[in-house]
Protein backbone atom coordinates (compact mmCIF):
# COMPACT_ATOMS: atom_id res chain seq x y z
CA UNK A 1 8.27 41.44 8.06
CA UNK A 2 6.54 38.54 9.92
CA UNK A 3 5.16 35.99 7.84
CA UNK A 4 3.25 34.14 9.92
CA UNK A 5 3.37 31.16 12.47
CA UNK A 6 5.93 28.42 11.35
CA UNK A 7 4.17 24.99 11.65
CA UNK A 8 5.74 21.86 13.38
CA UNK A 9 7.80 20.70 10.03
CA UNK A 10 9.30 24.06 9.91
CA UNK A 11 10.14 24.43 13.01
CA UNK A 12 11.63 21.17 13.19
CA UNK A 13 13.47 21.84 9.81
CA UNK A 14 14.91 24.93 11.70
CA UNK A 15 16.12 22.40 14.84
CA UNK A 16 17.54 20.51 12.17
CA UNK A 17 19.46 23.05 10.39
CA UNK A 18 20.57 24.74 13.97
CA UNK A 19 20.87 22.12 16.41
CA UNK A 20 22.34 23.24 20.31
CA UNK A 21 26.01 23.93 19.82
CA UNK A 22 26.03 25.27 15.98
CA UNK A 23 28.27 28.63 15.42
CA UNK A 24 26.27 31.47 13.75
CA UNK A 25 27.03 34.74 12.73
CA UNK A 26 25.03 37.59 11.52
CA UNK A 27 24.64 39.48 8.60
CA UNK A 28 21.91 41.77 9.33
CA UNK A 29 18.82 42.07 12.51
CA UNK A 30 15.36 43.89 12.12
CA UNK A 31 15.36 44.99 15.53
CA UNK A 32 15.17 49.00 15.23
CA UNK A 33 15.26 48.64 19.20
CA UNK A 34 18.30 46.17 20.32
CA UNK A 35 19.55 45.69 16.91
CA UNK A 36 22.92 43.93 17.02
CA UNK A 37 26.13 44.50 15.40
CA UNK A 38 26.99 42.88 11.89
CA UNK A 39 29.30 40.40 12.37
CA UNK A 40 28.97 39.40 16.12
CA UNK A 41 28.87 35.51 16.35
CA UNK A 42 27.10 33.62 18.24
CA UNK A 43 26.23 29.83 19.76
CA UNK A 44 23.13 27.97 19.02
CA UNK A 45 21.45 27.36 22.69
CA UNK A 46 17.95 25.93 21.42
CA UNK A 47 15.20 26.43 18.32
CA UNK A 48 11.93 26.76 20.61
CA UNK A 49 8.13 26.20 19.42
CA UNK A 50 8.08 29.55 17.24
CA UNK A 51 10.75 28.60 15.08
CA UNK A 52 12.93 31.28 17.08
CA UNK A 53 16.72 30.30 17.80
CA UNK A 54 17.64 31.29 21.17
CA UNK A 55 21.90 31.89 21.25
CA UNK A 56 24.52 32.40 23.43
CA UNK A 57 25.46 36.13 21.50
CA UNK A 58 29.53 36.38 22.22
CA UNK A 59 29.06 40.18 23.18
CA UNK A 60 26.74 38.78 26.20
CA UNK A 61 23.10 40.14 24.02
CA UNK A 62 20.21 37.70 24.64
CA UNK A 63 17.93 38.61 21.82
CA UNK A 64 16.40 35.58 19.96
CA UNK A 65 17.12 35.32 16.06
CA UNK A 66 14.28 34.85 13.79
CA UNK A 67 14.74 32.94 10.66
CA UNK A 68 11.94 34.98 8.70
CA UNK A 69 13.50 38.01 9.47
CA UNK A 70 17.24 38.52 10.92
CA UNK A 71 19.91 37.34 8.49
CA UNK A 72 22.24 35.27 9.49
CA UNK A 73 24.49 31.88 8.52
CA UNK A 74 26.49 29.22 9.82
CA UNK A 75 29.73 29.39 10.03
CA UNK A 76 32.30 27.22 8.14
CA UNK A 77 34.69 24.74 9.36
CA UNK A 78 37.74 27.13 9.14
CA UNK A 79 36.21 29.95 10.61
CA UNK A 80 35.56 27.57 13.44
CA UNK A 81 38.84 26.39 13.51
CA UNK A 82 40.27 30.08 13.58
CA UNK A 83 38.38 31.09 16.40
CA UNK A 84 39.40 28.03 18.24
CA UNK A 85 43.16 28.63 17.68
CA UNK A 86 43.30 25.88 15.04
CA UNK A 87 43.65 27.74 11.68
CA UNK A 88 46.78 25.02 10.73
CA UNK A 89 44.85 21.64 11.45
CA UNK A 90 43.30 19.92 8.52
CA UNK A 91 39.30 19.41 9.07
């Protein structure tokens, strides 16, 4: 459920948090419409005035997450690494 317009502190708290480049993935959407899969990962494109992070989905979606309402969390180092084909390195 919406809870309103972010202002400009929380939305920059959100850029902060999720800056271009950052590896998500996603527990749960609110979508009843385009909802996507549990699970699917994603790529951190841009945060833009609404608070709303626009990704790069890895299934090729281009629905907008929205911190109030999807769930969804970064993901760690070694999952990172794993997807990259780097599971022995140290980080």
């Amino acid at each position: 459920m919406t809870q309103g317009f972010l202002n400009r502190n929380q939305v920059e708290s959100i850029r902060q948090l999720y800056p271009p480049g950052t590896r998500i993935t996603l527990n749960r959407m609110s979508d009843p419409y385009s909802p996507v899969e549990p699970g699917t990962r994603r790529t951190v494109r841009y945060v833009d005035d609404a608070g709303q992070i626009g990704v790069a989905w890895d299934n090729g979606r281009s629905l907008s997450l929205i911190p109030q309402e999807d769930s969804f969390r970064k993901l760690t180092p070694q999952e990172i690494a794993r997807e990259q084909g780097m599971e022995g390195m140290k980080l």
